[in-house]
Protein backbone atom coordinates (compact mmCIF):
# COMPACT_ATOMS: atom_id res chain seq x y z
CA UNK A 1 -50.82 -5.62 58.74
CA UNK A 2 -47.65 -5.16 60.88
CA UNK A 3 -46.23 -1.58 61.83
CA UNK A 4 -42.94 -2.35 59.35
CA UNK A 5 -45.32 -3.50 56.48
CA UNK A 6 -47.64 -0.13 57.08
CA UNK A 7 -44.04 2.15 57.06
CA UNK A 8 -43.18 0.47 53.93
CA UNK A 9 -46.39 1.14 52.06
CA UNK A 10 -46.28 4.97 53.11
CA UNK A 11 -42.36 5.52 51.82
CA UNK A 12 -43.48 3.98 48.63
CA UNK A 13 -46.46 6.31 48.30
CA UNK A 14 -44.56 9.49 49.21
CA UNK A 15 -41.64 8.56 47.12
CA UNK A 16 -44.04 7.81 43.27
CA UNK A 17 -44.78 11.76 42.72
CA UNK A 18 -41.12 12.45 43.24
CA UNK A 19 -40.43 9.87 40.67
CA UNK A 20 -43.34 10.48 37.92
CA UNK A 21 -41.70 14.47 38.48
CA UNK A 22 -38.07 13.55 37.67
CA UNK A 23 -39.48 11.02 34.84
CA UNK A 24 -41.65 13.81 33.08
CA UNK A 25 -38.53 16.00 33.80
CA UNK A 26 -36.13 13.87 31.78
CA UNK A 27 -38.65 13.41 29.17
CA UNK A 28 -39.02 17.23 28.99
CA UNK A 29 -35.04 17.96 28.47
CA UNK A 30 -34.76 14.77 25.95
CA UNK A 31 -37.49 16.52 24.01
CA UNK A 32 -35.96 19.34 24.11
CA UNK A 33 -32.60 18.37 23.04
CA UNK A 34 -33.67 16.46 20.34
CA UNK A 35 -35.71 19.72 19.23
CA UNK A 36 -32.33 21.30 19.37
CA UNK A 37 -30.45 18.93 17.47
CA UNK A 38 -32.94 18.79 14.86
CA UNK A 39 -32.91 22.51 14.42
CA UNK A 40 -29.17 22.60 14.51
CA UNK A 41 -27.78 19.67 12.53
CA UNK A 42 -26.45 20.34 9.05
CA UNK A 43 -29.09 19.70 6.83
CA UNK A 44 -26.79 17.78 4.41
CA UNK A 45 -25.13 15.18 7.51
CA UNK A 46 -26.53 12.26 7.92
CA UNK A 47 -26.53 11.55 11.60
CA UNK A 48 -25.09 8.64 13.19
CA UNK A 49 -27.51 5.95 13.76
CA UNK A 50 -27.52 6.55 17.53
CA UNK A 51 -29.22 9.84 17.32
CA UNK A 52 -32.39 8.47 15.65
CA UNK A 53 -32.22 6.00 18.17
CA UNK A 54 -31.99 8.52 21.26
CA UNK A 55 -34.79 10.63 19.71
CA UNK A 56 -37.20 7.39 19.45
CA UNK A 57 -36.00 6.48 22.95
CA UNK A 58 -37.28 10.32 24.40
CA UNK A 59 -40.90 9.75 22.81
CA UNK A 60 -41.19 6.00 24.20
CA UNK A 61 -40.07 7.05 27.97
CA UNK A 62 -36.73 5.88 27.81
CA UNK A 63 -35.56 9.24 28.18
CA UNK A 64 -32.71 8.18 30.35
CA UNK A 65 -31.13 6.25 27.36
CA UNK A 66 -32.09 8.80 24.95
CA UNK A 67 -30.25 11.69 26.88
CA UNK A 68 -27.04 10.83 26.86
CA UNK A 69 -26.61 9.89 23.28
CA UNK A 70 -28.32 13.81 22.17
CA UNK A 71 -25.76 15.36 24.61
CA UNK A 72 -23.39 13.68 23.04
CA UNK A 73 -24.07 14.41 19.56
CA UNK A 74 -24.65 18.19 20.24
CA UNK A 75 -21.46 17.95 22.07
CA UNK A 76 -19.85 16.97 18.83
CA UNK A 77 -21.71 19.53 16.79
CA UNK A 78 -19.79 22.51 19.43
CA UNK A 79 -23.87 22.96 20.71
CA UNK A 80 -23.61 24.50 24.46
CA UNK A 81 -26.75 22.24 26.31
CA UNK A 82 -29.44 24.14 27.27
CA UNK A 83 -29.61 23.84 31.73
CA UNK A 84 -30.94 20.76 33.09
């Protein structure tokens, strides 16, 4: 195995636990705003079809997706988001 191959392999393997962190991470704040959206919502709206969609998104590990769209919609609903 050649010196650049070797460097290669050892960025990759010091770079996944920085990646599985911010993943968990994302997946922890998309849980959490959805937990805040569905304590805050009025219980008589019938959300937009995007914020079922974000809150399915933060339980399959598409928490990236799934982010945006609950920021938004808390956004809307004058909600301050909790810190990232």
């Amino acid at each position: 195995m050649t010196t650049s191959a070797k460097l290669a392999i050892a960025c990759a393997v010091a770079v996944l636990p920085l990646t599985a962190g911010a993943v968990s991470s994302d997946t922890a704040y998309c849980s959490t705003l959805s937990k805040i959206y569905q304590k805050t919502a009025p219980k008589h709206a019938t959300p937009s079809a995007t914020v079922p969609v974000a809150m399915a998104q933060c339980q399959s590990g598409s928490a990236d997706h799934g982010i945006a769209a609950l920021e938004q919609a808390l956004k809307n609903n004058g909600m301050v988001l909790p810190p990232r």
